[in-house]
Structure formats: structure tokens, C-alpha cells
N, C-alpha and C. Protein backbone atom coordinates (compact mmCIF):
# COMPACT_ATOMS: atom_id res chain seq x y z
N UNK A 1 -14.13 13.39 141.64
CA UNK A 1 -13.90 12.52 142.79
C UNK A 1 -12.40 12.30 143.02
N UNK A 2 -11.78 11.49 141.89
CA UNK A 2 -10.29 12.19 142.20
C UNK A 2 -9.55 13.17 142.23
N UNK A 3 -10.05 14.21 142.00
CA UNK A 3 -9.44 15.56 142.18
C UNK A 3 -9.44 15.97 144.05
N UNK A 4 -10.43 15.36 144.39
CA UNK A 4 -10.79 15.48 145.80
C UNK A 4 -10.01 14.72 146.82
N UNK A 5 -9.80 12.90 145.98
CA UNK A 5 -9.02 12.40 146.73
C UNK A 5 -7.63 12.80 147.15
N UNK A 6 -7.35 13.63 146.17
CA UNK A 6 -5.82 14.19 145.91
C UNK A 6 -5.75 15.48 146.37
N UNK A 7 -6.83 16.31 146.45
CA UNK A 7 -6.47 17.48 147.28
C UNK A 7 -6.29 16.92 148.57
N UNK A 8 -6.70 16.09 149.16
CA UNK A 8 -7.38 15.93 150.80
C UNK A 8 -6.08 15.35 151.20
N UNK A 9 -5.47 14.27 150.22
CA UNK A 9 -4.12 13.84 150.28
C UNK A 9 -2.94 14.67 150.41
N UNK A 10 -3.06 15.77 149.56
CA UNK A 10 -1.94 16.69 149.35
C UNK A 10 -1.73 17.37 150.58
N UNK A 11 -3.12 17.96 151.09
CA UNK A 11 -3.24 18.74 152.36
C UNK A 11 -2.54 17.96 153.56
N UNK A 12 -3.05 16.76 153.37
CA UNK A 12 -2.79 16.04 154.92
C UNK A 12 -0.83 15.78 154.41
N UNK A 13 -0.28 15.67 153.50
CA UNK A 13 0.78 15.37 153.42
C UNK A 13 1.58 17.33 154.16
N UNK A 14 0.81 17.84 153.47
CA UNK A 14 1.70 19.28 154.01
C UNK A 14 1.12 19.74 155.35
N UNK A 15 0.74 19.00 155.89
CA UNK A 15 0.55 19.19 157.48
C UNK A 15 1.52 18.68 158.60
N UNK A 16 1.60 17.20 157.25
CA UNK A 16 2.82 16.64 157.99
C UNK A 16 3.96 17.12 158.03
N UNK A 17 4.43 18.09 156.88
CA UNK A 17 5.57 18.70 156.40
C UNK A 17 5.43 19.59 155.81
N UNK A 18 5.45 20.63 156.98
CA UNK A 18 4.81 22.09 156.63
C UNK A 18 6.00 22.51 156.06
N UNK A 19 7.17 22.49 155.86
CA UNK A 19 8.04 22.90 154.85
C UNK A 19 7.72 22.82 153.12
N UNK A 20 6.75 22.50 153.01
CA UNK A 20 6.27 22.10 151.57
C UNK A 20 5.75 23.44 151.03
N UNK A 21 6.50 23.74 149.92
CA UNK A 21 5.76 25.27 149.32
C UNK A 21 4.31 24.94 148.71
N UNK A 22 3.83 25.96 147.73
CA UNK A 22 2.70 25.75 147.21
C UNK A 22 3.08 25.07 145.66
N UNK A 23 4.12 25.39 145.46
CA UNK A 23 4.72 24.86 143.74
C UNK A 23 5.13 23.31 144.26
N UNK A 24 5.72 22.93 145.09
CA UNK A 24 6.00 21.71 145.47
C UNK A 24 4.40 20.90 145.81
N UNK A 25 4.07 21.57 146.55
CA UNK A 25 2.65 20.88 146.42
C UNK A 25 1.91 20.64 145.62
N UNK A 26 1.79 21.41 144.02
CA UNK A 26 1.49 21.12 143.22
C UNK A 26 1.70 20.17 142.16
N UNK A 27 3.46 19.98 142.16
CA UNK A 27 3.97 18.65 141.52
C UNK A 27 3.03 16.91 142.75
N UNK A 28 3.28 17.56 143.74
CA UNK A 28 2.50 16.34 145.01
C UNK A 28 1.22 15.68 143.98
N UNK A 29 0.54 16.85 144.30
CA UNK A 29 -0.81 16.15 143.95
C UNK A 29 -0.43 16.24 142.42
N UNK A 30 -0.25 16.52 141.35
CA UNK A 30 -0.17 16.39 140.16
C UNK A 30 0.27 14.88 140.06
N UNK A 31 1.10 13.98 140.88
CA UNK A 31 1.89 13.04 140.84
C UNK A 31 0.74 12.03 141.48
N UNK A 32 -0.03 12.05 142.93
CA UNK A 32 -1.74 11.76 143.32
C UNK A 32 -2.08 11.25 141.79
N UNK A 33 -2.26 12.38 141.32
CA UNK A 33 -3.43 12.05 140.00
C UNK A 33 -3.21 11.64 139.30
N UNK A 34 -2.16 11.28 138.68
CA UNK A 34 -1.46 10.34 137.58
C UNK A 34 -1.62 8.73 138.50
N UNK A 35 -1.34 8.45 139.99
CA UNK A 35 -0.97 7.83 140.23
C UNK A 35 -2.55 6.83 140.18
N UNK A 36 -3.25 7.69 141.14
CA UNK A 36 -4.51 7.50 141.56
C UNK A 36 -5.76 6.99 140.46
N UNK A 37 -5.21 8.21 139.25
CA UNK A 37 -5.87 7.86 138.04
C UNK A 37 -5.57 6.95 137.35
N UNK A 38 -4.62 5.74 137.45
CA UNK A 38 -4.20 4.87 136.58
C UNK A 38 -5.13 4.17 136.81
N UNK A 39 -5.60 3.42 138.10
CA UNK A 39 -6.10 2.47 138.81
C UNK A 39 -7.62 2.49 137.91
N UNK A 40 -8.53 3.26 138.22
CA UNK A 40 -9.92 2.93 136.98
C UNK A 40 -9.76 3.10 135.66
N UNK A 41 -8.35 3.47 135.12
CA UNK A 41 -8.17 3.68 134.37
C UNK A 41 -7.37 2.37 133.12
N UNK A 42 -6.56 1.80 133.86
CA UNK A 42 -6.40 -0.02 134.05
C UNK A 42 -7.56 -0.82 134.17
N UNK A 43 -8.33 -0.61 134.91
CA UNK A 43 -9.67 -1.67 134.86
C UNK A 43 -10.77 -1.39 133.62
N UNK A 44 -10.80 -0.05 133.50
CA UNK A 44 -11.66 0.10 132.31
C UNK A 44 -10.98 -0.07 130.98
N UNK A 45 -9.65 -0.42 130.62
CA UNK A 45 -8.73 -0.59 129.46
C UNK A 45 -9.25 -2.12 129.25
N UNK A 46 -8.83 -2.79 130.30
CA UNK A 46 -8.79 -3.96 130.55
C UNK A 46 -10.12 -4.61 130.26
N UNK A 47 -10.85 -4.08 130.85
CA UNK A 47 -12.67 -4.85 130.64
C UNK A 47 -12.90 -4.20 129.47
N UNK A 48 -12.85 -3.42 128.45
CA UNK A 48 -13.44 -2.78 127.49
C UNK A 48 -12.15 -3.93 126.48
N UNK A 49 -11.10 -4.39 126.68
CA UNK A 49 -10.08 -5.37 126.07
C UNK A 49 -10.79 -6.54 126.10
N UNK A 50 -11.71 -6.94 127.26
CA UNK A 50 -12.25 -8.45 127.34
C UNK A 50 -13.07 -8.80 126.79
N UNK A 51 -13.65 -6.93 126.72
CA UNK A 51 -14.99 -7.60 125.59
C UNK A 51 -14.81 -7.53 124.25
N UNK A 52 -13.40 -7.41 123.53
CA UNK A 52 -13.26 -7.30 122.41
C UNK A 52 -12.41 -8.27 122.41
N UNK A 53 -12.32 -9.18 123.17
CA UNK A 53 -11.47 -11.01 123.01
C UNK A 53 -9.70 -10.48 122.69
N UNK A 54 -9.20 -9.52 123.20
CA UNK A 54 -8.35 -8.98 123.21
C UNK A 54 -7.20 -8.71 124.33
N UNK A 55 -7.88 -9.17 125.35
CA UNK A 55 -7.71 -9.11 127.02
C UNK A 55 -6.04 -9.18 127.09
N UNK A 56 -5.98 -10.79 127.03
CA UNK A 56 -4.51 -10.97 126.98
C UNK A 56 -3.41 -9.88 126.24
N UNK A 57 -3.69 -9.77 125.07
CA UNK A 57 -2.77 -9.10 124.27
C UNK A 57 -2.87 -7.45 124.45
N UNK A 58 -3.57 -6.90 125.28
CA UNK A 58 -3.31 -5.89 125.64
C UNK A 58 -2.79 -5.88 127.33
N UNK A 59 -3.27 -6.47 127.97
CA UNK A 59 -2.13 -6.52 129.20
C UNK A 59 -0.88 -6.72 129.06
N UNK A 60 -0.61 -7.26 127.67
CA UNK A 60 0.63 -7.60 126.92
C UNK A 60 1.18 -6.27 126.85
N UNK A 61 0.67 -5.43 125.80
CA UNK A 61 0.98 -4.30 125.37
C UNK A 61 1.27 -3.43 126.51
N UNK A 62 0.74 -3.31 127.70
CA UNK A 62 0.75 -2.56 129.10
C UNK A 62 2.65 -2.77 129.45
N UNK A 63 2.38 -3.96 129.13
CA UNK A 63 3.84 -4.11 130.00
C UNK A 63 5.01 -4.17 129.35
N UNK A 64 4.85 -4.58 127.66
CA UNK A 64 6.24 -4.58 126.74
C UNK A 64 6.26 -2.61 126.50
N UNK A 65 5.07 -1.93 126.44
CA UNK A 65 5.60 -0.73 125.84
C UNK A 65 5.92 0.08 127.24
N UNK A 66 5.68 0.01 128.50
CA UNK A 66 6.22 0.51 129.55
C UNK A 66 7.55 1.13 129.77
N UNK A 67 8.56 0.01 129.49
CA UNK A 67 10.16 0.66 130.04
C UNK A 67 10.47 2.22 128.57
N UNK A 68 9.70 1.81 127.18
CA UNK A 68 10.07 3.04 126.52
C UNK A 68 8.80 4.35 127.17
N UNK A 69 7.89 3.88 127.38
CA UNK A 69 7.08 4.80 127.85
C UNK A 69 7.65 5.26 129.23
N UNK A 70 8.21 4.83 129.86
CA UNK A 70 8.39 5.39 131.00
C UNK A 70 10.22 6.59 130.95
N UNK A 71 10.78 5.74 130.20
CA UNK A 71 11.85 6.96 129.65
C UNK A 71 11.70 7.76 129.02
N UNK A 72 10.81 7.73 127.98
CA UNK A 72 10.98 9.02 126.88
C UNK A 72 9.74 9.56 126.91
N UNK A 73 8.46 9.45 128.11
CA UNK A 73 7.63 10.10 128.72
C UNK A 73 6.62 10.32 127.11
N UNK A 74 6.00 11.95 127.54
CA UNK A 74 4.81 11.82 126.47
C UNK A 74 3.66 13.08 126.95
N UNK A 75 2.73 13.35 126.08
CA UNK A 75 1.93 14.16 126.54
C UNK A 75 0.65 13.59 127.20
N UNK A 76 0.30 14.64 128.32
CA UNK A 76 -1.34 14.29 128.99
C UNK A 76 -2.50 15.15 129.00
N UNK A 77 -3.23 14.24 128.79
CA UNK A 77 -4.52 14.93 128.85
C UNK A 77 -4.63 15.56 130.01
N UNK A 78 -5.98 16.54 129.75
CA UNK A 78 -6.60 17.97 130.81
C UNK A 78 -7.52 16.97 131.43
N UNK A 79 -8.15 15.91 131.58
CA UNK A 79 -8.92 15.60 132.37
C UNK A 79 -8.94 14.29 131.96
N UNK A 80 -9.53 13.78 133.30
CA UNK A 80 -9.88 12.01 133.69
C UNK A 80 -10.30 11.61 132.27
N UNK A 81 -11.30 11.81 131.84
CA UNK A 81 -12.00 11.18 130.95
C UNK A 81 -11.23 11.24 129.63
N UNK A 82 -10.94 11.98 129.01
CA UNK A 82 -10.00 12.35 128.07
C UNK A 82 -9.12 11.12 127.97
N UNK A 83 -8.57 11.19 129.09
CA UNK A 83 -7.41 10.41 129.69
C UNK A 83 -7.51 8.68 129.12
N UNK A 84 -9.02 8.68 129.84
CA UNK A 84 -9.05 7.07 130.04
C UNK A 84 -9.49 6.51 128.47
N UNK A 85 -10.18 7.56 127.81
CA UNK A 85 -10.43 7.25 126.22
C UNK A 85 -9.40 7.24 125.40
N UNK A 86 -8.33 7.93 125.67
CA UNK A 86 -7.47 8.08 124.80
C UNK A 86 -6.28 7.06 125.61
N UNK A 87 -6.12 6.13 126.60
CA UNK A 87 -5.45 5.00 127.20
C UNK A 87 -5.96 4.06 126.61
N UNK A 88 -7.34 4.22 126.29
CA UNK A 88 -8.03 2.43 126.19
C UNK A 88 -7.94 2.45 124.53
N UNK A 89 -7.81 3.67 123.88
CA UNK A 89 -7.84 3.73 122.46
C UNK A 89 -6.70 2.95 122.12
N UNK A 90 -5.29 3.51 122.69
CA UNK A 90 -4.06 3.55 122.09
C UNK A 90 -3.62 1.84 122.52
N UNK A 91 -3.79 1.60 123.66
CA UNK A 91 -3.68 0.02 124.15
C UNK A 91 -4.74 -1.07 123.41
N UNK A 92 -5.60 -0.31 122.97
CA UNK A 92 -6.99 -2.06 122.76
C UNK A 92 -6.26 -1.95 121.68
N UNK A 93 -6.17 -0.71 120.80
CA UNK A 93 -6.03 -0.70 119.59
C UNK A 93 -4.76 -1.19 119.16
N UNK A 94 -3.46 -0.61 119.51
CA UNK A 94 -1.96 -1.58 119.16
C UNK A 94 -2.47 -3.16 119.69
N UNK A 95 -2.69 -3.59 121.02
CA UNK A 95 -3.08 -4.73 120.95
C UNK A 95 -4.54 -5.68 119.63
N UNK A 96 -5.88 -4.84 119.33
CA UNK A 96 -6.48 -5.25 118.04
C UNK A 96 -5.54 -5.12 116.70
N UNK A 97 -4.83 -3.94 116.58
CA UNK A 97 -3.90 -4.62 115.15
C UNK A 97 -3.01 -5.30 114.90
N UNK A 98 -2.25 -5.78 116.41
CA UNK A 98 -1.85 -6.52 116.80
C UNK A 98 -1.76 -7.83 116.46
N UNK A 99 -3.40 -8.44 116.69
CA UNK A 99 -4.22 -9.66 116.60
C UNK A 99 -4.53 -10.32 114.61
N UNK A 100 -4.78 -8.69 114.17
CA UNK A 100 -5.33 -8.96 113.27
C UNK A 100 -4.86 -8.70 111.31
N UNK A 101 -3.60 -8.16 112.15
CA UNK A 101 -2.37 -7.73 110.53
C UNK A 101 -1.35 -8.72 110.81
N UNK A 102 -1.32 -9.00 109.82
CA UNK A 102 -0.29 -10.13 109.06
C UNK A 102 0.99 -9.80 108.43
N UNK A 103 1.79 -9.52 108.99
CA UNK A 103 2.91 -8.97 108.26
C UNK A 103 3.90 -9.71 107.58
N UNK A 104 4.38 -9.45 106.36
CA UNK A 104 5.17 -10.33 105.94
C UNK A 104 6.69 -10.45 106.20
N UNK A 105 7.91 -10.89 106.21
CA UNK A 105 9.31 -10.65 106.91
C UNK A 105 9.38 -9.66 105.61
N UNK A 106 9.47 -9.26 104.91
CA UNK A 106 10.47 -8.13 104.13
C UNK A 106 9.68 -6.91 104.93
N UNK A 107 8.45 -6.78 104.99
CA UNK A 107 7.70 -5.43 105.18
C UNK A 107 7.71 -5.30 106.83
N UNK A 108 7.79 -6.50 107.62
CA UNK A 108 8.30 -6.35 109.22
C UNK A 108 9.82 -5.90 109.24
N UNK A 109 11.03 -6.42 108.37
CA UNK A 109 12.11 -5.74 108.19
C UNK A 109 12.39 -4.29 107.67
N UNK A 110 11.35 -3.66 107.02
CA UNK A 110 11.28 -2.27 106.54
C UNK A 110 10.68 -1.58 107.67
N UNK A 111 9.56 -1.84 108.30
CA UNK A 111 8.84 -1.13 109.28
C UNK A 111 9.81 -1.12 110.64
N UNK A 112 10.69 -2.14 110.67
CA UNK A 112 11.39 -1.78 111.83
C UNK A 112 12.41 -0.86 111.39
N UNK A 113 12.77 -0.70 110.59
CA UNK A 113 14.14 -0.09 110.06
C UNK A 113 13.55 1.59 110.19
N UNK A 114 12.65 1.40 109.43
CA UNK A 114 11.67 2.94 109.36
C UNK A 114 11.59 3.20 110.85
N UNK A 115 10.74 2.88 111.40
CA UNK A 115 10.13 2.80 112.76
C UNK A 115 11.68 3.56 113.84
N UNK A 116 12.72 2.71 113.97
CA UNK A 116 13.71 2.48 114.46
C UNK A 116 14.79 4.26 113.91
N UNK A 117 14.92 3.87 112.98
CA UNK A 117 14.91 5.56 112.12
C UNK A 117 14.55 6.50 113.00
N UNK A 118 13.29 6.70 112.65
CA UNK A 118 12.28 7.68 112.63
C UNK A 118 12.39 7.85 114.17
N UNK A 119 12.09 6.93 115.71
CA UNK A 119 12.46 6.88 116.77
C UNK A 119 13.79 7.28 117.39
N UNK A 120 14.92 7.01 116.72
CA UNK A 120 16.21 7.85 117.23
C UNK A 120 16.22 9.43 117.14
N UNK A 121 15.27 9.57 115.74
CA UNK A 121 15.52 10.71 115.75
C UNK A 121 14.67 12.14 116.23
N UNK A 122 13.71 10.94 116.91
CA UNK A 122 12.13 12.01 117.79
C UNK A 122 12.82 11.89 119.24
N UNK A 123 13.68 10.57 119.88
CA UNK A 123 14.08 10.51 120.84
C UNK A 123 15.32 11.54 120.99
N UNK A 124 16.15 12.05 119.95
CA UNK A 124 17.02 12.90 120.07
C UNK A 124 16.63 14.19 120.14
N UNK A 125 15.72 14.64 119.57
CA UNK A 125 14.95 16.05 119.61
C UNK A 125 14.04 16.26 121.06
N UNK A 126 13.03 15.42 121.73
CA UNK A 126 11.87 15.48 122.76
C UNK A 126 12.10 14.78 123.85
N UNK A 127 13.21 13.66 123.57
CA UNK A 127 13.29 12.76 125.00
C UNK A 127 14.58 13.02 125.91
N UNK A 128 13.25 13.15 127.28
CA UNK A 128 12.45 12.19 127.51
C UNK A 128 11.00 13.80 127.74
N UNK A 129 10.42 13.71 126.83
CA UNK A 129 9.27 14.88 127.07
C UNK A 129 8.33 14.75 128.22
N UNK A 130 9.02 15.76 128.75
CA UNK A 130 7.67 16.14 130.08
C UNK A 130 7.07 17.08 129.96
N UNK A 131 6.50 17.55 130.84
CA UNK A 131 5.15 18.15 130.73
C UNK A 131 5.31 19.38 132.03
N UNK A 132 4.71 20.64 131.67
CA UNK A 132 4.68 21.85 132.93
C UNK A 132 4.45 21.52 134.02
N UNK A 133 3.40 20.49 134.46
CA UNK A 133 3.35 20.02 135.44
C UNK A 133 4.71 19.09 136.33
N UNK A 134 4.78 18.73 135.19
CA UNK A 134 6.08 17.71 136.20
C UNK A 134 7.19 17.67 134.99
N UNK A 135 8.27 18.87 134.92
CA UNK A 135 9.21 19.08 134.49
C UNK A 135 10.39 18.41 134.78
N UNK A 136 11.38 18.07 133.74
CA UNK A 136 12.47 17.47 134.23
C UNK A 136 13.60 18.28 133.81
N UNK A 137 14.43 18.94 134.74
CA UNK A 137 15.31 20.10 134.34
C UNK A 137 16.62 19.67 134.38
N UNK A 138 17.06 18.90 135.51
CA UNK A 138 18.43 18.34 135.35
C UNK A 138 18.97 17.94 133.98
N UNK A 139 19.93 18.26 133.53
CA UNK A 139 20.47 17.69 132.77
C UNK A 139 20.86 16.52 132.64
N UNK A 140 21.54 16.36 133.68
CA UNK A 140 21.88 14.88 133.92
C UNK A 140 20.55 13.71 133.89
N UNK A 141 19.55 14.43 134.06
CA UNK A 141 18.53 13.21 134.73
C UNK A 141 18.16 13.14 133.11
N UNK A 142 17.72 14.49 132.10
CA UNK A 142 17.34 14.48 131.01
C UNK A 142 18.45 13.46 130.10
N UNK A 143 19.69 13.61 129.85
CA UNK A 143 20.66 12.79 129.73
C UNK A 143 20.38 11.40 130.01
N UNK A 144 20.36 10.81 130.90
CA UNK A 144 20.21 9.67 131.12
C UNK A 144 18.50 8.99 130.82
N UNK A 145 17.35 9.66 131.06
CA UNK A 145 16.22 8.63 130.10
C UNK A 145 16.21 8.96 128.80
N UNK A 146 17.03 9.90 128.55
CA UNK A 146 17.25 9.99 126.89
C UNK A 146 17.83 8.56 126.58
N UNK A 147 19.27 8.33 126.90
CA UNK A 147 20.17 7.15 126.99
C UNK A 147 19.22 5.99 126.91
N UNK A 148 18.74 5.87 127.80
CA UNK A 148 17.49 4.91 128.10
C UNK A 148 16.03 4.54 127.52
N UNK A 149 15.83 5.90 126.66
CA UNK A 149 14.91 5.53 125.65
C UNK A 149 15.60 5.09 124.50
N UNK A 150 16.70 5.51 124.30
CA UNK A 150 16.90 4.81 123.14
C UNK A 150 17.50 3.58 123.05
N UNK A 151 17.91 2.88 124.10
CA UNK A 151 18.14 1.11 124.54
C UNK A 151 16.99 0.65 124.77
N UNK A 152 15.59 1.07 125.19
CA UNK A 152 14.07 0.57 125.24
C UNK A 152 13.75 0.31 123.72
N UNK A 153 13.93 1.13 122.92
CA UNK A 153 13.52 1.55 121.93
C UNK A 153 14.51 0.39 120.83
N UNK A 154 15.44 0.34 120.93
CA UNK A 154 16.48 -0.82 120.09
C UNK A 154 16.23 -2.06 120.64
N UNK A 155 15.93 -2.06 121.82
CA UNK A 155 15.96 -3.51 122.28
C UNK A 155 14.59 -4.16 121.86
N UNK A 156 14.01 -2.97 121.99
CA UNK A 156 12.62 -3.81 121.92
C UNK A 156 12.26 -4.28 119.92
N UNK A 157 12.42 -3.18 119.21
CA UNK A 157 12.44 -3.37 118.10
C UNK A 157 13.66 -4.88 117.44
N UNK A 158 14.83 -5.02 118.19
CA UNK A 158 15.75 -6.06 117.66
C UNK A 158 14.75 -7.07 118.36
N UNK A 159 14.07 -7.65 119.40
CA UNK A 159 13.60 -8.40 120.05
C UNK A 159 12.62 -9.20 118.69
N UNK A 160 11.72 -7.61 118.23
CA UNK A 160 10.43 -8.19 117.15
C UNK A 160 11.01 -8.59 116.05
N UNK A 161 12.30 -8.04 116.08
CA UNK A 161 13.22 -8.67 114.73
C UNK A 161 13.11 -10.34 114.78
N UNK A 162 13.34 -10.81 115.69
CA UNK A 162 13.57 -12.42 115.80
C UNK A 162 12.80 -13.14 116.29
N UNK A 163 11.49 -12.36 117.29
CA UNK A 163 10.52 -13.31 118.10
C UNK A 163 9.61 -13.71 117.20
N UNK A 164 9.47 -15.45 117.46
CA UNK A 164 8.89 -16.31 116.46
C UNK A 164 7.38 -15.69 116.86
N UNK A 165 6.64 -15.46 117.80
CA UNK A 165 5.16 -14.87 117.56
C UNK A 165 4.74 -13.57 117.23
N UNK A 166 4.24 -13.50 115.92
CA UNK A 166 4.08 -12.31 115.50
C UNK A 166 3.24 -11.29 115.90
N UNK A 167 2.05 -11.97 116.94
CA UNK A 167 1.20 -10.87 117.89
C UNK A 167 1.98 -10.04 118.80
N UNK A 168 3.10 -10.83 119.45
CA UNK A 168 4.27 -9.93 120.04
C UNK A 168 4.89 -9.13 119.11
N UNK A 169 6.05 -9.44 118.55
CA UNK A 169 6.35 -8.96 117.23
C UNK A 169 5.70 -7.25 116.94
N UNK A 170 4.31 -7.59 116.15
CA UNK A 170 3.57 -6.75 116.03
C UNK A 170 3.48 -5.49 117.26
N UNK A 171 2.92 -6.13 118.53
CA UNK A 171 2.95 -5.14 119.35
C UNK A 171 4.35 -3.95 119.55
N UNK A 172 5.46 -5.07 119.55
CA UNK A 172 6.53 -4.26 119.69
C UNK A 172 6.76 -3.51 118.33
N UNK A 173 6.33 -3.60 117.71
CA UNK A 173 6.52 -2.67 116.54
C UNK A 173 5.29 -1.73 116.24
N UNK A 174 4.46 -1.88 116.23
CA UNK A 174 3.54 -0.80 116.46
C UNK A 174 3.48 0.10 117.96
N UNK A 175 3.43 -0.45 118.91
CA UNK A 175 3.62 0.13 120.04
C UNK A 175 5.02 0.86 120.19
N UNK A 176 6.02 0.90 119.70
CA UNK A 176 7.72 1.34 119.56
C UNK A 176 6.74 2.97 118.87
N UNK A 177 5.85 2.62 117.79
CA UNK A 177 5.76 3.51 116.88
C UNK A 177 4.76 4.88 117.69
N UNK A 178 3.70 4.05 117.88
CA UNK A 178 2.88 4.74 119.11
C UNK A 178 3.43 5.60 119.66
N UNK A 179 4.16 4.96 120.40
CA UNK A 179 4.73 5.40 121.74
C UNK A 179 5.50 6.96 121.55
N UNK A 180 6.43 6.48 119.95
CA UNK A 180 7.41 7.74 119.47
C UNK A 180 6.46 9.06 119.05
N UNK A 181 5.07 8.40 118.78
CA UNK A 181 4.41 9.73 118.51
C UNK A 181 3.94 10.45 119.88
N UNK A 182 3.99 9.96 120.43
CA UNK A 182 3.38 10.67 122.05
C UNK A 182 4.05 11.61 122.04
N UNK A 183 5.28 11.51 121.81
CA UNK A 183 6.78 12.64 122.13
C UNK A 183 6.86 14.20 121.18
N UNK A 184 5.80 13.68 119.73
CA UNK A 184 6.60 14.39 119.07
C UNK A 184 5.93 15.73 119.72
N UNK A 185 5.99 16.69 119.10
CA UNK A 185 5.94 18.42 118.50
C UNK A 185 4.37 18.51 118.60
N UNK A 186 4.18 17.95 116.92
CA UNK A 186 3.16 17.83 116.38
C UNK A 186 1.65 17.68 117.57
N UNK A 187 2.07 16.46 118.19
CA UNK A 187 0.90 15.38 119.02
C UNK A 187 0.95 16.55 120.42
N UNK A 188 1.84 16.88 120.75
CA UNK A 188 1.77 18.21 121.95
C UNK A 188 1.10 19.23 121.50
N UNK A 189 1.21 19.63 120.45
CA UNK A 189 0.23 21.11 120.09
C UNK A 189 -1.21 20.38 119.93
N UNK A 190 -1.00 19.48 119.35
CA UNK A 190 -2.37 18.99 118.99
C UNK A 190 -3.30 18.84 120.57
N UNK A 191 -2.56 17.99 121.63
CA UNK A 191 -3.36 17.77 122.62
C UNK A 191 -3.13 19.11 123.68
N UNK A 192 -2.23 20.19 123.40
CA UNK A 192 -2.35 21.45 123.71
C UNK A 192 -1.38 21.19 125.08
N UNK A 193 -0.48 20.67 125.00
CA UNK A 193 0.39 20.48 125.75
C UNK A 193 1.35 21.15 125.49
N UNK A 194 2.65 21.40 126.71
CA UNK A 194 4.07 22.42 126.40
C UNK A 194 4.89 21.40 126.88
N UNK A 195 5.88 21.40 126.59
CA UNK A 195 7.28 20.66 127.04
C UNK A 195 7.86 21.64 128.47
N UNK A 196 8.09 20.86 129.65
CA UNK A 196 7.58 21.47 130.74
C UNK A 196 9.46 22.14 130.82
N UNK A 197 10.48 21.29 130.44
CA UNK A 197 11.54 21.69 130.05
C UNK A 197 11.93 23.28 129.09
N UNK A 198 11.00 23.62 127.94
CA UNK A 198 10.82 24.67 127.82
C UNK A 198 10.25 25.71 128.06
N UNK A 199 9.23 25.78 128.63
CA UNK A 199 8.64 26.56 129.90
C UNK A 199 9.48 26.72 131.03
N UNK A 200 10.26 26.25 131.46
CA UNK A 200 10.85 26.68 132.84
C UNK A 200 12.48 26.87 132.59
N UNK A 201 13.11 25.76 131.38
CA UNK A 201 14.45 25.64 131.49
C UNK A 201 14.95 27.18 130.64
N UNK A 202 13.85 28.13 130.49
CA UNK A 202 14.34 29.13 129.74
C UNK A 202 14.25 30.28 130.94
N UNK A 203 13.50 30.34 131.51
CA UNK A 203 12.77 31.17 132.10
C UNK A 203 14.41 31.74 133.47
């Protein structure tokens, strides 16, 4: 059904602007379906969060892990469903361990240090990782959400350093961690993804 909404979209957009190739049209609707697909894809995170008394603290998680998710990007699934299981996994779930681990200050001071580590140095190798579909080739542009993941990524971790509630806290430190695995190597072969930068920036 959304594959449909987004062809029908794509078409009527290159009617309007018949200058549009077929590779440009393909980033179009590729960009449709990310966009289009968030929307049931948010409501079913969200209600499958409510019924696990979790609601709040994952709309939480939506919006503190965003500015690093949105710089240092990540791999996607081949289809809707995939998609929305593996969204509602990664969100209920940083928000449920969230709720329910207790961390003590020496071992929240090690996990950020680790965490924080381990993140400069996946953000220096993959970020900001895109994907064949929607490649980011500029240098400059790659340059700068690099820059930018790694001020998402410090800020947010110094933040859990000092914020007196530890369900926040928590999120930002598990979700920092999350988030760095989306990027790596490893989690791309695994979900059978290419770095859309090496596919094209060689070619």
C-alpha cells in the first residue's frame, strides 16, 4: 500500500517536472517511503509502548536519540514490516531497560567512558553512514554530520553524566550505544546493507 502511495506520488511529481531523470526519481520516492513509512510506524511503536506501561519513556527515547540518529544515519531494512519490528524493538526496548536497570555512579561513569570511546571511534570510521539508496557523496556535507555526530554524541552522553533522573540518564546512555551500532560494519552486513558512499564514491 505504501509502495503505491509513493509510486503515484513520484509520478505525479515528475509530471510536474519532467526534467527529473529516472535515478533522481528514485532517490524521490525512496525519500516518500522513509517519510510516509514513519507515520504507522510511530503509532504502532507507540501503542505496542502503552501496552507495556512504557509510553512516556519511549516517546522520550524518539526524541533524545534523534539529533545523533539523524547525523550519523544507520542501516535500513528491505521492507515495511522488517522495518516497523525492528523500530518498535530498538525504541520499547532502550526505553524498557531504561525503566528497569539500576545503575550504580561508578558503573554509569565506566559505561559512559566505554560507550563514548567506542562511539568516536565508529563515528570516525562510518559517519554519517548512508545507504545506496540515498548516498551522501559530498565531502563537505559528509564532513560536517560527521562533526555533528560527534557533538550529539558528547553532549548527550555529558548530559547523562549529571542528569539527576536516571530513566533519562539511562536512555541517553543506552540509546548513544544503540544508535553507534546501527553504523557499524558488522550490523550492515548483517542486515545486508552497503554504505551507499562506497558503492558510488568509488565507482
Amino acid at each position: 500500500m505504501i509502495d503505491k502511495i509513493c509510486e503515484f506520488l513520484t509520478n505525479k511529481i515528475r509530471k510536474e517536472m519532467p526534467d527529473i531523470d529516472d535515478e533522481r526519481a528514485e532517490v524521490i520516492n525512496y525519500g516518500l517511503q522513509n517519510i510516509i513509512g514513519e507515520i504507522p510506524k510511530i503509532f504502532i511503536t507507540l501503542g505496542v509502548a502503552a501496552l507495556l506501561g512504557i509510553f512516556d519513556l519511549t516517546l522520550y527515547t524518539f526524541l533524545i536519540i534523534m539529533p545523533y540518529k539523524a547525523f550519523s544515519g544507520g542501516f535500513h531494512l528491505k521492507t515495511h514490516i522488517g522495518c516497523i519490528i525492528c523500530t518498535t524493538a530498538m525504541y520499547c526496548g532502550i526505553a524498557f531497560l531504561s525503566k528497569y536497570i539500576v545503575l550504580t555512579e561508578i558503573t554509569k561513569y565506566i559505561l559512559i567512558a566505554l560507550i563514548w570511546g567506542f562511539g568516536m571511534w565508529m563515528v570516525k570510521l562510518y559517519a554519517p553512514a548512508d545507504t545506496e539508496n540515498v548516498p551522501i557523496l559530498r565531502k563537505k556535507d559528509r564532513r560536517k554530520k560527521q562533526i555533528l555526530s560527534y557533538i550529539a554524541l558528547t553532549i548527550g552522553l555529558v548530559v547523562a553524566l549529571f542528569i539527576p533522573n536516571g530513566e533519562i540518564a539511562n536512555i541517553l546512555i543506552f540509546g548513544s550505544f544503540i544508535q553507534t551500532l546501527c553504523i557499524t560494519k558488522f550490523v550492515y552486513k548483517i542486515t545486508k546493507n552497503k554504505y551507499g558512499y562506497e558503492v558510488y564514491g568509488n565507482s
